[in-house]
N, C-alpha and C. Protein backbone atom coordinates (compact mmCIF):
# COMPACT_ATOMS: atom_id res chain seq x y z
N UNK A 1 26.66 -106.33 -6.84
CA UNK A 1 26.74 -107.77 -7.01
C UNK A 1 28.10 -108.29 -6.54
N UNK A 2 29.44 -107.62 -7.17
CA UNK A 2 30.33 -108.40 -6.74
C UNK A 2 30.76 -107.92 -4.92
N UNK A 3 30.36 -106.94 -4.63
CA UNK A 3 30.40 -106.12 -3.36
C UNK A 3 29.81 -107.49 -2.36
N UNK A 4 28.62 -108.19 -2.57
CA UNK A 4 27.66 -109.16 -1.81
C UNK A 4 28.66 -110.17 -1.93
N UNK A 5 28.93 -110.41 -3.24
CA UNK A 5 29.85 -111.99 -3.32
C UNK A 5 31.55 -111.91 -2.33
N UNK A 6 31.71 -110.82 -2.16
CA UNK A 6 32.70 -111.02 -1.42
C UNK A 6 32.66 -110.78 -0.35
N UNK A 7 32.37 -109.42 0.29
CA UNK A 7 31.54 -109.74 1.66
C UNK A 7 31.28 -111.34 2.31
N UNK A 8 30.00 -112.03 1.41
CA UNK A 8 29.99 -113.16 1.90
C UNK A 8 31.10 -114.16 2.14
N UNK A 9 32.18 -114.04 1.13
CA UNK A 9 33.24 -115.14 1.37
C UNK A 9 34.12 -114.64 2.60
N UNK A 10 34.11 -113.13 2.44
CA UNK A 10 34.49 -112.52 3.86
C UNK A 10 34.05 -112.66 5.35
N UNK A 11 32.62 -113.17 4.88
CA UNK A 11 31.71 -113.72 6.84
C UNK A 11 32.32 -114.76 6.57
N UNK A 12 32.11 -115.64 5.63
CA UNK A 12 32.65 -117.31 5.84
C UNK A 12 33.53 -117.82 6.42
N UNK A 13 34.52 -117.06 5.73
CA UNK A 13 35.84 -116.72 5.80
C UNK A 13 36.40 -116.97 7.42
N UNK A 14 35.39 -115.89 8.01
CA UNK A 14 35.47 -116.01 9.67
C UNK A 14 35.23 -117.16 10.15
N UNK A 15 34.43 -118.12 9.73
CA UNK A 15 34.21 -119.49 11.09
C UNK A 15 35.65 -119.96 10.06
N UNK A 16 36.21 -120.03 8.87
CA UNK A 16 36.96 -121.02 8.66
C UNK A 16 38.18 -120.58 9.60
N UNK A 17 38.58 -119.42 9.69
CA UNK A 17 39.56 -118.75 10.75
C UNK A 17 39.57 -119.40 12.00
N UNK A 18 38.16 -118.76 12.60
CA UNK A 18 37.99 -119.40 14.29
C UNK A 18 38.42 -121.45 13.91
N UNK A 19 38.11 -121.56 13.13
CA UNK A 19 37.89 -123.35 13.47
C UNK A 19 38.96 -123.97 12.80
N UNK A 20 40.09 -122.76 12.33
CA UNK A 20 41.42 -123.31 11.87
C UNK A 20 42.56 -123.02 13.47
N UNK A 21 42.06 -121.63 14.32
CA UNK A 21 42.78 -120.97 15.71
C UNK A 21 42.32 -122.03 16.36
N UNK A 22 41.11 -122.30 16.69
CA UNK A 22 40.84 -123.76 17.75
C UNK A 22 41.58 -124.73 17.42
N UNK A 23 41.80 -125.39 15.87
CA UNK A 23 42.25 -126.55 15.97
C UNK A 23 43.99 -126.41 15.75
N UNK A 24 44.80 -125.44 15.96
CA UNK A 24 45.88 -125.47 16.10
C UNK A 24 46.49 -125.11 17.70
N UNK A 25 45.21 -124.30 18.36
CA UNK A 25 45.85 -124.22 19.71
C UNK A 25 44.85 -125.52 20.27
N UNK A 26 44.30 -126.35 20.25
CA UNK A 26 43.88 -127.22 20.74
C UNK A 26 45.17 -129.03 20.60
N UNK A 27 45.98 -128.73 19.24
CA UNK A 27 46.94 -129.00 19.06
C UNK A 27 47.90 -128.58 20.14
N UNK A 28 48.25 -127.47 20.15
CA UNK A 28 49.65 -127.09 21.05
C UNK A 28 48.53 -127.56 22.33
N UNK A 29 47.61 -126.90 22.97
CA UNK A 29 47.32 -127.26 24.25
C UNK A 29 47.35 -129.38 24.70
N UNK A 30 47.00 -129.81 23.86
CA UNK A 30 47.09 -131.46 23.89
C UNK A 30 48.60 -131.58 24.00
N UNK A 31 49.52 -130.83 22.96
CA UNK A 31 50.84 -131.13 23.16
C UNK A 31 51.40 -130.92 24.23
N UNK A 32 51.11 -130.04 25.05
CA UNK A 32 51.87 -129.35 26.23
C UNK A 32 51.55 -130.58 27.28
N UNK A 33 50.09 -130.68 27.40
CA UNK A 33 49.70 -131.96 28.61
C UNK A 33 50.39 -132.93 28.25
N UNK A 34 50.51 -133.49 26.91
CA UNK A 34 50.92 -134.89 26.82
C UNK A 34 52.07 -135.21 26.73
N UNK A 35 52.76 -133.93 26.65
CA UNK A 35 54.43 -133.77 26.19
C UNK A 35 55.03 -134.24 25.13
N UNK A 36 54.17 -134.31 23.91
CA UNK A 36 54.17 -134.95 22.54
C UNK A 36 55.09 -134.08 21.92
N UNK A 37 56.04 -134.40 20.69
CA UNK A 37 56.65 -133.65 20.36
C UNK A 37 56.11 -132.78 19.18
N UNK A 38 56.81 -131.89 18.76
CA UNK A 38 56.29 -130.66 17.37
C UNK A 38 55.90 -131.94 16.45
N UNK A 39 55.16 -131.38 16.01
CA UNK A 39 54.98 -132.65 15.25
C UNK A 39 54.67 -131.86 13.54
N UNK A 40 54.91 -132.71 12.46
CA UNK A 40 54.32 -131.80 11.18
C UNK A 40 52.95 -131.24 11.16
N UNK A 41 51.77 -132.03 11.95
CA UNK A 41 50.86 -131.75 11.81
C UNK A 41 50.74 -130.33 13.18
N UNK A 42 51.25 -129.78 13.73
CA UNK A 42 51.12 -128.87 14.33
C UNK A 42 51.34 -127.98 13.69
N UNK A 43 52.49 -127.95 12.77
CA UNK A 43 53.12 -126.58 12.12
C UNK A 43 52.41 -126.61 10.82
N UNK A 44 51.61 -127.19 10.40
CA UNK A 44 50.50 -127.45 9.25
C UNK A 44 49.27 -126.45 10.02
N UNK A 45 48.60 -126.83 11.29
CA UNK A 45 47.86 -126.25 11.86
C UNK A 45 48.05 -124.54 11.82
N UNK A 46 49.18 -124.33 12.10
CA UNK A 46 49.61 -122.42 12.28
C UNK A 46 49.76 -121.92 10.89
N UNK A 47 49.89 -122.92 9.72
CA UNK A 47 50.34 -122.55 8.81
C UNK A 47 49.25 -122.04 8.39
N UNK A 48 47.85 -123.15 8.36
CA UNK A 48 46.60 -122.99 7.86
C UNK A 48 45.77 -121.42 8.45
N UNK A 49 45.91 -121.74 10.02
CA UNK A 49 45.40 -120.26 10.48
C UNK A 49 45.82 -119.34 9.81
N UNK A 50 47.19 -118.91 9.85
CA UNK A 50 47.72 -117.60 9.38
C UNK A 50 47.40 -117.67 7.71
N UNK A 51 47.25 -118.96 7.40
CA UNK A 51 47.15 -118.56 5.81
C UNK A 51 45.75 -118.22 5.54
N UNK A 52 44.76 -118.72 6.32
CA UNK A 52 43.64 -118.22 6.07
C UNK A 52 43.14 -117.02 6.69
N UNK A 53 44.22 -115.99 7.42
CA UNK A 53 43.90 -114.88 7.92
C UNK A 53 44.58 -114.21 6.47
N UNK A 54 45.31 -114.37 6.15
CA UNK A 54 46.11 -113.41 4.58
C UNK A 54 45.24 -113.82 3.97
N UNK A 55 44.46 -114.66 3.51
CA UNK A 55 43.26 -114.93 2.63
C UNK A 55 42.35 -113.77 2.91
N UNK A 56 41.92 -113.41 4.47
CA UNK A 56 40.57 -112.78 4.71
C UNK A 56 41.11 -111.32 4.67
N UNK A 57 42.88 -110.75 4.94
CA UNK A 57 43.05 -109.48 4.91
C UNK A 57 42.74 -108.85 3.75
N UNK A 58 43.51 -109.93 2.07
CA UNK A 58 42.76 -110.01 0.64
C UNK A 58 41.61 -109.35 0.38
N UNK A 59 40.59 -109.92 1.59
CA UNK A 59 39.33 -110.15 0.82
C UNK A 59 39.17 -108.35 1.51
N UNK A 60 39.03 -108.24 2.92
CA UNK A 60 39.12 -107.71 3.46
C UNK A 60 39.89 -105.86 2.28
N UNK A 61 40.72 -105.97 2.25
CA UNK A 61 41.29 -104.98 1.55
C UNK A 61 40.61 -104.74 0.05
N UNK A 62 40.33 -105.72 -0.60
CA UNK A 62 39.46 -105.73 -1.74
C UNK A 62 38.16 -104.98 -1.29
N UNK A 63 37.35 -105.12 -0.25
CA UNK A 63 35.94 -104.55 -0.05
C UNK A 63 37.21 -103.01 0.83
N UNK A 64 37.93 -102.93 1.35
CA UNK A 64 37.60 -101.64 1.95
C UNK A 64 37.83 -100.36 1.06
N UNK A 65 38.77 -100.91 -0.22
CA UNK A 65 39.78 -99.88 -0.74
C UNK A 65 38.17 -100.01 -2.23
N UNK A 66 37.82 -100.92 -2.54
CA UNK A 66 37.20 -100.83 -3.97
C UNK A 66 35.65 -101.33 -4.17
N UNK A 67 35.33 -102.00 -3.20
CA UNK A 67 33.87 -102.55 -2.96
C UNK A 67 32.72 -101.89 -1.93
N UNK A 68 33.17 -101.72 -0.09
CA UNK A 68 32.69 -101.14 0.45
C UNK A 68 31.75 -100.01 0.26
N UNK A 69 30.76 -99.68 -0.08
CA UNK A 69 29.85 -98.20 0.03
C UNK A 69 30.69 -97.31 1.63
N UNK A 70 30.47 -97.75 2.65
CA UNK A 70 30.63 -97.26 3.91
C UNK A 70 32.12 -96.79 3.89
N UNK A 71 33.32 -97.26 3.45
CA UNK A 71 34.60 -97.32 3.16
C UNK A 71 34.92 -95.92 2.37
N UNK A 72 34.50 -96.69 1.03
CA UNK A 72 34.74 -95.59 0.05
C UNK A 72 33.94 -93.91 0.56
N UNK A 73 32.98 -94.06 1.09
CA UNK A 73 32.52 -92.86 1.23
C UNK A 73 33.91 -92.10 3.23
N UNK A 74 33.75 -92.75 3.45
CA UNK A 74 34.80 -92.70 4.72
C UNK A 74 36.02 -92.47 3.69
N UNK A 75 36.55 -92.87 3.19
CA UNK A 75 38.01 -92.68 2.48
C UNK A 75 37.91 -91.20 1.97
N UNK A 76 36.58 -90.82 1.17
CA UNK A 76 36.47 -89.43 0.99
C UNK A 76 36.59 -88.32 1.52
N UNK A 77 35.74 -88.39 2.82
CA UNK A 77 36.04 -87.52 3.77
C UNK A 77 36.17 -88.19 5.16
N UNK A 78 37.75 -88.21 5.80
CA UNK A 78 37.54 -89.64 6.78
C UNK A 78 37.44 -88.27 8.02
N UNK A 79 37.49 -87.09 7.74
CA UNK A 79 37.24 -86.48 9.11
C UNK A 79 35.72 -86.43 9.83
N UNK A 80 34.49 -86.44 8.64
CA UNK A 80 33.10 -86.54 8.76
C UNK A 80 32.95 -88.04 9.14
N UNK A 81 33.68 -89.18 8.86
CA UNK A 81 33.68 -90.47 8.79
C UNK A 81 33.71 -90.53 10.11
N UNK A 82 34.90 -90.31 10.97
CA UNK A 82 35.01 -90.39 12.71
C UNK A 82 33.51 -90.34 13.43
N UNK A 83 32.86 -88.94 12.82
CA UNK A 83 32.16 -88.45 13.84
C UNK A 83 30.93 -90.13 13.65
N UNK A 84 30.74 -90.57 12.59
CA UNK A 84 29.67 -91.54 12.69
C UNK A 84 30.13 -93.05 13.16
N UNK A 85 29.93 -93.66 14.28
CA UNK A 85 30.44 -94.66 15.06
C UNK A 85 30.49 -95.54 14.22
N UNK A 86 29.17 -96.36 13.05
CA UNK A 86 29.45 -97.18 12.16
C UNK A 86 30.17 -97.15 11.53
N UNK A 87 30.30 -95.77 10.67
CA UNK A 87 31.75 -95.92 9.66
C UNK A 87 33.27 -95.64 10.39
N UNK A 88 33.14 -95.53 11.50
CA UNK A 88 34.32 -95.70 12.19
C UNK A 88 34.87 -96.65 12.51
N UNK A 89 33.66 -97.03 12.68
CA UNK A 89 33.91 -99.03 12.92
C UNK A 89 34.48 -99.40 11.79
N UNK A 90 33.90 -99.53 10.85
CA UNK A 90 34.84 -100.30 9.52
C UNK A 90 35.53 -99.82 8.84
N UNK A 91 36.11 -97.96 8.87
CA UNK A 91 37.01 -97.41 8.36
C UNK A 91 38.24 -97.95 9.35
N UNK A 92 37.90 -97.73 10.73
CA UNK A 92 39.57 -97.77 11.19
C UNK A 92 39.36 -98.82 12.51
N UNK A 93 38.60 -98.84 13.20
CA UNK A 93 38.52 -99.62 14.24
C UNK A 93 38.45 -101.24 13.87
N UNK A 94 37.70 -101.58 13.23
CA UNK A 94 37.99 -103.16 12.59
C UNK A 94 39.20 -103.59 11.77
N UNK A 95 39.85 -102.56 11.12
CA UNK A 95 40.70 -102.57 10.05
C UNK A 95 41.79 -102.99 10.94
N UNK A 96 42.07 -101.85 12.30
CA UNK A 96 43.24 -101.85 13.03
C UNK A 96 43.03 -103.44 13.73
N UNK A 97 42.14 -104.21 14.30
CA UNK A 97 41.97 -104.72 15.21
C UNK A 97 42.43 -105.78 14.49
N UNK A 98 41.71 -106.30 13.20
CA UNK A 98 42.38 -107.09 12.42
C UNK A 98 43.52 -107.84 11.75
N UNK A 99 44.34 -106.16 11.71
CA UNK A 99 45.92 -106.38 11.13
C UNK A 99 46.58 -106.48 12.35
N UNK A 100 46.34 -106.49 13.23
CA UNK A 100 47.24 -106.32 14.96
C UNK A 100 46.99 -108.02 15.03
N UNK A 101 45.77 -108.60 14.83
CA UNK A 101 45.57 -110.03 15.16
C UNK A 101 46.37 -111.14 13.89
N UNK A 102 46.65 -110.24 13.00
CA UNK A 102 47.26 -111.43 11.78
C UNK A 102 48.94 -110.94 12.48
N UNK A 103 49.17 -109.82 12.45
CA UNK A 103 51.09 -109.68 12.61
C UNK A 103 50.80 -110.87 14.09
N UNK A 104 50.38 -110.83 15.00
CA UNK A 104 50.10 -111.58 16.19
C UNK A 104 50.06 -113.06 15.85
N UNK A 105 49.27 -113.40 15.12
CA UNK A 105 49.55 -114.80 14.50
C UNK A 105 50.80 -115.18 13.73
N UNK A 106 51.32 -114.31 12.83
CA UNK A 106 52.38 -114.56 11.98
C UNK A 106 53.67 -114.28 13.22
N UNK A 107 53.77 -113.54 14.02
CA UNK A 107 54.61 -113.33 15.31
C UNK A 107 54.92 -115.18 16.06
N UNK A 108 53.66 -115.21 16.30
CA UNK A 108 53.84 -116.32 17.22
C UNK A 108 53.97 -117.90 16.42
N UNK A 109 53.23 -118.03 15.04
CA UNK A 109 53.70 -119.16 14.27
C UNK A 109 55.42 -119.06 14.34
N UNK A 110 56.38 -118.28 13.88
CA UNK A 110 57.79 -117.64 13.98
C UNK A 110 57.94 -118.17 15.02
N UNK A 111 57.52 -117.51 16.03
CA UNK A 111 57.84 -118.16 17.40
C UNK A 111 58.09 -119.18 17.62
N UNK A 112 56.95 -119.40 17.82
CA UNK A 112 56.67 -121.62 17.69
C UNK A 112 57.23 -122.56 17.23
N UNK A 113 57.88 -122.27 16.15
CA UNK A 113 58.64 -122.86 14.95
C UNK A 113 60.46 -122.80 15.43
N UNK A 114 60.18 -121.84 15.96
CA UNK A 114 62.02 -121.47 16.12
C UNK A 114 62.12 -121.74 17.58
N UNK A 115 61.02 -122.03 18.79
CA UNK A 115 61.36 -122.69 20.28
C UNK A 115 62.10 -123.65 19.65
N UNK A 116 63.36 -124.03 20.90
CA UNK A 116 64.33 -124.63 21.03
C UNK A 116 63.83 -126.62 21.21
N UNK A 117 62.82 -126.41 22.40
CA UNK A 117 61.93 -127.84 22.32
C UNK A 117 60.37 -127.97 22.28
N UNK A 118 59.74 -128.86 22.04
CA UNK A 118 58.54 -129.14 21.43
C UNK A 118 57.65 -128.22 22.67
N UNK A 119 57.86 -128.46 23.69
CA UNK A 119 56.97 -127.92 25.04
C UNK A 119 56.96 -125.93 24.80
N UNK A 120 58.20 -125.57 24.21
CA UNK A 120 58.35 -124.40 24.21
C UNK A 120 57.64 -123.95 23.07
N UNK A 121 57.32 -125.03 21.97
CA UNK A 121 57.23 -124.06 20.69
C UNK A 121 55.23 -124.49 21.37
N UNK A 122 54.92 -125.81 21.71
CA UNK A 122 53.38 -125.92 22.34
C UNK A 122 52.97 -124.60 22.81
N UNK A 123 53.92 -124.32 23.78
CA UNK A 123 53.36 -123.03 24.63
C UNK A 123 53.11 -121.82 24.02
N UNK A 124 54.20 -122.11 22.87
CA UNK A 124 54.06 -119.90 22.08
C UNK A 124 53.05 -120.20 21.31
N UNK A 125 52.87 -121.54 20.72
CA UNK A 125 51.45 -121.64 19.93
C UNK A 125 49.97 -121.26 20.82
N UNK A 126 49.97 -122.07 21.91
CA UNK A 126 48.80 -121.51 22.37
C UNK A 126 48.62 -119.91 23.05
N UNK A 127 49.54 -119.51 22.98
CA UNK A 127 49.71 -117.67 24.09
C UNK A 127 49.39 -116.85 22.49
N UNK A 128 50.56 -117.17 21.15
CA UNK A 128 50.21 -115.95 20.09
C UNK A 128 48.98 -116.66 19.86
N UNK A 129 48.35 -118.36 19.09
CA UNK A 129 47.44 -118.16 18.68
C UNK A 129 46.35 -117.75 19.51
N UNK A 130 46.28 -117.75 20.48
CA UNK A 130 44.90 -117.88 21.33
C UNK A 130 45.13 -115.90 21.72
N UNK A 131 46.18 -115.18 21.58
CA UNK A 131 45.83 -113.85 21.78
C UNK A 131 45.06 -113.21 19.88
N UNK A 132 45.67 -114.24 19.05
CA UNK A 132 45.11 -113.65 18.15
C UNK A 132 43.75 -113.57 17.65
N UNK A 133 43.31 -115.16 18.58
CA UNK A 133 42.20 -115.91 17.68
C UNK A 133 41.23 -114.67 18.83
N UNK A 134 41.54 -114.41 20.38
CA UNK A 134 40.91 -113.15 20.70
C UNK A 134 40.67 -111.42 20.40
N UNK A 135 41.81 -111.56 19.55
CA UNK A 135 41.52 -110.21 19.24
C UNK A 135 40.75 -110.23 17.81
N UNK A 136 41.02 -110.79 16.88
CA UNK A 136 39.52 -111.31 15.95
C UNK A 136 38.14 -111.69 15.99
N UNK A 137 38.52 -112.31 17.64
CA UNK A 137 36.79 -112.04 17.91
C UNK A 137 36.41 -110.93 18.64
N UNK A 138 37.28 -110.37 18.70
CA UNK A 138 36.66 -108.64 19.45
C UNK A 138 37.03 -107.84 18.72
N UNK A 139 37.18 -108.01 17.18
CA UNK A 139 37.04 -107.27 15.90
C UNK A 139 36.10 -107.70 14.76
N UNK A 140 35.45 -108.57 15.48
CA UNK A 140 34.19 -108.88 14.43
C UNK A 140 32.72 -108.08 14.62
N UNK A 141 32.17 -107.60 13.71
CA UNK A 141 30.94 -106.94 13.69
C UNK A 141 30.30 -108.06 14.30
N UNK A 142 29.84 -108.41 15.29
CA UNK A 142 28.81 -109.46 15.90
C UNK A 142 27.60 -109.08 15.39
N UNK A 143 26.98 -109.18 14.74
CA UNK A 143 25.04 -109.17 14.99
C UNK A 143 24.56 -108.54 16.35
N UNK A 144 24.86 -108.68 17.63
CA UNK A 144 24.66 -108.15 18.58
C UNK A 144 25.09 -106.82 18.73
N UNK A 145 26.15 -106.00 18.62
CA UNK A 145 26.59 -104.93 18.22
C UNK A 145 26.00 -103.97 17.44
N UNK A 146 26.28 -102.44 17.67
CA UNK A 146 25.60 -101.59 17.02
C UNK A 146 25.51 -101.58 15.72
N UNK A 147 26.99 -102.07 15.59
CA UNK A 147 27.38 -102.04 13.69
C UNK A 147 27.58 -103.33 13.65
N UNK A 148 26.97 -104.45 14.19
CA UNK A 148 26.62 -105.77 14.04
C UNK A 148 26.38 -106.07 11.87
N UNK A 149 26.90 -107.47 11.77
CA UNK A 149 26.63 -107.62 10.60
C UNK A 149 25.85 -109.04 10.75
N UNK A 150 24.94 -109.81 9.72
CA UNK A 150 24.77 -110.98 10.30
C UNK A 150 25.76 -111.86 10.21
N UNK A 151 25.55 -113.12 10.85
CA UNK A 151 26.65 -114.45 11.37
C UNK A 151 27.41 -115.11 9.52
N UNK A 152 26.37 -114.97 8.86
CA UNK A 152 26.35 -115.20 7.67
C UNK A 152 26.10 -114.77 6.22
């Protein structure tokens, strides 16, 4: 029961991510064309992404270390775990892909924040967020995928 309830806030979790990375590099990208300056509501935008990626690592670490079936049995024996592609997937291959895309976000918010002028900090916003908001989507179990999960 509680394994389902979090999981789910864990898929959710994902469009609130993607549609917090769009609307902060869609921010820096408008800023850069228009030459608008940093504005509060930009650094509100990076704040929200990255805070709602430490929200999903939470949730994320809660199912791998104490909820997961697939996890916990991989944590037991993680050398038998390798050989099966699914539990490889969510023992170490999603896990890694994940934490590489939040230090990547928290890297480049830093960034952004500390460019010298508004055009510079636009630009590191859209290069870290938009490398992060890609490597989260090529660490998501898609439905299409072998170890696909559904969208929802």
């Amino acid at each position: 029961m509680l394994y389902s309830v979090v999981l789910t806030l864990h898929s959710v979790m994902r469009w609130l991510i993607i549609i917090a990375a769009l609307f902060a590099i869609i921010r820096a990208i408008t800023g850069m064309a228009f030459k608008r300056g940093w504005m509060q509501m930009d650094d509100k935008a990076g704040f929200w992404f990255t805070l709602l990626l430490d929200i999903q690592v939470l949730f994320g670490i809660i199912l791998y270390f104490f909820l997961s079936p697939t996890t916990m049995n991989a944590l037991q024996n993680f050398g038998a775990a390798m050989s099966n592609a699914a539990t490889r997937y969510f023992a170490v291959e999603h896990v890694v892909g994940m934490l590489i895309a939040v230090v990547v976000a928290h890297i480049g918010r830093s960034l952004s924040r500390k460019a010298p002028t508004a055009i510079q900090k636009h630009r590191r916003a859209v290069i870290w967020y938009g490398l992060a908001i890609l490597i989260v989507l090529a660490s998501i179990p898609w439905p299409f995928l072998s170890v696909g999960r559904p969208l929802i």
